[in-house]
C-alpha atoms as a PDB file:
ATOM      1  CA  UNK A   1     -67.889 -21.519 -18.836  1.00  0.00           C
ATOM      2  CA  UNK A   2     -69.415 -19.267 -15.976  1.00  0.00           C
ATOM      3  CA  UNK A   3     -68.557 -15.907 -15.365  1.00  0.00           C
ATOM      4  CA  UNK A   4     -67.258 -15.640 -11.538  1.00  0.00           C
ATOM      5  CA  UNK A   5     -66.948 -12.969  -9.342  1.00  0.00           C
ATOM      6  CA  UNK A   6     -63.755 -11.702  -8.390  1.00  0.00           C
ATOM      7  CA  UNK A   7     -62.962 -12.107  -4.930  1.00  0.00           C
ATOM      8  CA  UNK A   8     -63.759  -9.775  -2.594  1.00  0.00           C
ATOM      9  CA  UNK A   9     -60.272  -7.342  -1.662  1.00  0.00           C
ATOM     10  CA  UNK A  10     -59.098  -7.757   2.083  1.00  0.00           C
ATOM     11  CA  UNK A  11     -59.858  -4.692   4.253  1.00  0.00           C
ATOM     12  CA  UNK A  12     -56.014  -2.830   3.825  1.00  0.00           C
ATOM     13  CA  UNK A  13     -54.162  -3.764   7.075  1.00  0.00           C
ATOM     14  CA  UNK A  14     -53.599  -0.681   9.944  1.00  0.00           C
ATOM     15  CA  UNK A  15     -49.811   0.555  10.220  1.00  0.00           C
ATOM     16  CA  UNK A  16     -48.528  -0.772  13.382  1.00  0.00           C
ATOM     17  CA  UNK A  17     -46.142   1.714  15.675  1.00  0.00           C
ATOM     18  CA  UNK A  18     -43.214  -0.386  14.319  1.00  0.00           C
ATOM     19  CA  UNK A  19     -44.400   0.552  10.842  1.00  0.00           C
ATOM     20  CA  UNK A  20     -44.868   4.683  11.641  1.00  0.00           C
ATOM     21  CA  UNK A  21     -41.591   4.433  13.958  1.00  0.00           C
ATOM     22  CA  UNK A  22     -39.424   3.006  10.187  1.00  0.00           C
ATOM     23  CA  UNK A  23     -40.940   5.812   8.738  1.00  0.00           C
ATOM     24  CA  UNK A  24     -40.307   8.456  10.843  1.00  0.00           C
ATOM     25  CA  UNK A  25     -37.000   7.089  11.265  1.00  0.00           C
ATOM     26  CA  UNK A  26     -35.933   6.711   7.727  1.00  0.00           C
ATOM     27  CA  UNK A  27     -34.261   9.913   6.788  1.00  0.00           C
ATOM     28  CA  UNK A  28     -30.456  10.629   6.283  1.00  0.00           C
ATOM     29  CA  UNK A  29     -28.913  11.248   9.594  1.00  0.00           C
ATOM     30  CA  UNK A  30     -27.687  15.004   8.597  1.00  0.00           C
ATOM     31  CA  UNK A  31     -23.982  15.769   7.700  1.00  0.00           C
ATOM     32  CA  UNK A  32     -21.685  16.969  10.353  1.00  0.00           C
ATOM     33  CA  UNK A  33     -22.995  19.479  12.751  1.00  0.00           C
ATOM     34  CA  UNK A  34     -22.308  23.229  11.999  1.00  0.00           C
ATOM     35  CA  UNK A  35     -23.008  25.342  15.360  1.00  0.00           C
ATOM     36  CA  UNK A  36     -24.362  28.305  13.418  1.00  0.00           C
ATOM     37  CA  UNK A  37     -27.911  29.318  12.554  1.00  0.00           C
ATOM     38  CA  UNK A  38     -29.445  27.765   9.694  1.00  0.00           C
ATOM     39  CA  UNK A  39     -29.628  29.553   6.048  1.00  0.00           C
ATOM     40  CA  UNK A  40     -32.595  28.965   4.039  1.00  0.00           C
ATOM     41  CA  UNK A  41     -32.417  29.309   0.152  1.00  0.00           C
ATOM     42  CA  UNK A  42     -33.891  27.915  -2.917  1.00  0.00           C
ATOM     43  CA  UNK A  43     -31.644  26.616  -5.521  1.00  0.00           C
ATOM     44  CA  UNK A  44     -32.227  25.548  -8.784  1.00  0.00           C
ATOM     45  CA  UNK A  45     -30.261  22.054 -10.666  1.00  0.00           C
ATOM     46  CA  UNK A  46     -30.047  21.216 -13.521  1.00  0.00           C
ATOM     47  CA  UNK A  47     -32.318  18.097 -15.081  1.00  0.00           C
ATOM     48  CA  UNK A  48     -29.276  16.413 -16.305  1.00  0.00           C
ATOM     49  CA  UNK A  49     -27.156  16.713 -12.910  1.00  0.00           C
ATOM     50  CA  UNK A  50     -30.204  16.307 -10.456  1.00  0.00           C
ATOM     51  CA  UNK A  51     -30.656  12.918 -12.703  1.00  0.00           C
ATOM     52  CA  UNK A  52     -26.961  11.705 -11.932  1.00  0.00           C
ATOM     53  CA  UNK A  53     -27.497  13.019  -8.252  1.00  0.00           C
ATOM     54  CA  UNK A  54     -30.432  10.913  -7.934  1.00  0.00           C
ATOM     55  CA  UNK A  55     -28.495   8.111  -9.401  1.00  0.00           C
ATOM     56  CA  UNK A  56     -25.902   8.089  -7.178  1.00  0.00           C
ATOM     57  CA  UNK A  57     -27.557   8.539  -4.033  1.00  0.00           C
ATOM     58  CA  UNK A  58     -30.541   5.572  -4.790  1.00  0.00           C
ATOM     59  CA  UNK A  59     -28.459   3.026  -3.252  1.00  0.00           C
ATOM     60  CA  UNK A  60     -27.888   4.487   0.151  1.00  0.00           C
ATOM     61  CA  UNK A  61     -31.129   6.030   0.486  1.00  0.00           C
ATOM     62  CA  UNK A  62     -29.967   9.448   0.935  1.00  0.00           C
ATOM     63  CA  UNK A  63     -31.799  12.569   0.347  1.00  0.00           C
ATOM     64  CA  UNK A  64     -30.841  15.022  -2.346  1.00  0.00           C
ATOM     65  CA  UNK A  65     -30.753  17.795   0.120  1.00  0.00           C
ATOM     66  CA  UNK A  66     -28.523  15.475   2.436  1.00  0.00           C
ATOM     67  CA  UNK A  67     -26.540  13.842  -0.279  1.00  0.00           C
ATOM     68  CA  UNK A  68     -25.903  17.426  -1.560  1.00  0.00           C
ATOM     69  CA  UNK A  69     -24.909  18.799   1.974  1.00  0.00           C
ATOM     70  CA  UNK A  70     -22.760  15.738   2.509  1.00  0.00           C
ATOM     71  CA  UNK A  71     -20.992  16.713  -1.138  1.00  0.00           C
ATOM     72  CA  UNK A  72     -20.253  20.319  -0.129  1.00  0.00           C
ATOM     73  CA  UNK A  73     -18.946  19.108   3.293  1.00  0.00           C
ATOM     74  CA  UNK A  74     -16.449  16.811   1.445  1.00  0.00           C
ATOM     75  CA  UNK A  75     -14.987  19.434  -1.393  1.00  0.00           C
ATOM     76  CA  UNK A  76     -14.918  21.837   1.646  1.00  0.00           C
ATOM     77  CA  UNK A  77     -12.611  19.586   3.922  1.00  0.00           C
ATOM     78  CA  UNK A  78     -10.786  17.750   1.194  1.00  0.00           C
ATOM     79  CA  UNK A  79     -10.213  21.821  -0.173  1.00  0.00           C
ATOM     80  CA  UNK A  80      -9.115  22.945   4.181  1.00  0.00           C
ATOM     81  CA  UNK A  81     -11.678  25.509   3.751  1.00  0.00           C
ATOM     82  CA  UNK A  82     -14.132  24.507   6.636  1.00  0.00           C
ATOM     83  CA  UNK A  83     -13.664  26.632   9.917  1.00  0.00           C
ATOM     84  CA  UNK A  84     -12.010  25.063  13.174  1.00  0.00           C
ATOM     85  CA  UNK A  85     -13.460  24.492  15.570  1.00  0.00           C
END
């Protein structure tokens, strides 16, 4: 039985616009709107919670910095603690 060659590996195929547009595009639209300056901090999860977090937010796609946000949003409204605007 001969030995063959393997067949050569097509070139890999350019991204179209389409392709870098779904990209691009693919984030989490973010939560609702808050007309104040942004506040930048690091915070630090737990392994066991940031694994449920990821859990839950695999189906839609979401970020965990979105799906977070979105999360505080919620408790805040469902608590009548968010500002009026």
């Amino acid at each position: 039985m001969p030995i063959r060659r393997p067949a050569p590996l097509a070139p890999p195929r350019q991204p179209t616009n389409a392709d870098i547009d779904r990209v691009i595009n693919a984030g989490s639209p973010p939560p609702a709107e808050v007309e104040t300056s942004d506040v930048k901090f690091q915070m630090v999860i737990p392994s066991a919670l940031c694994a449920v977090i990821d859990k839950l937010r695999r189906p839609t796609r979401t970020s965990r910095r979105a799906w977070i946000l979105q999360a505080v949003y919620e408790k805040l409204e469902r608590e009548d603690r968010l500002p009026r605007s």
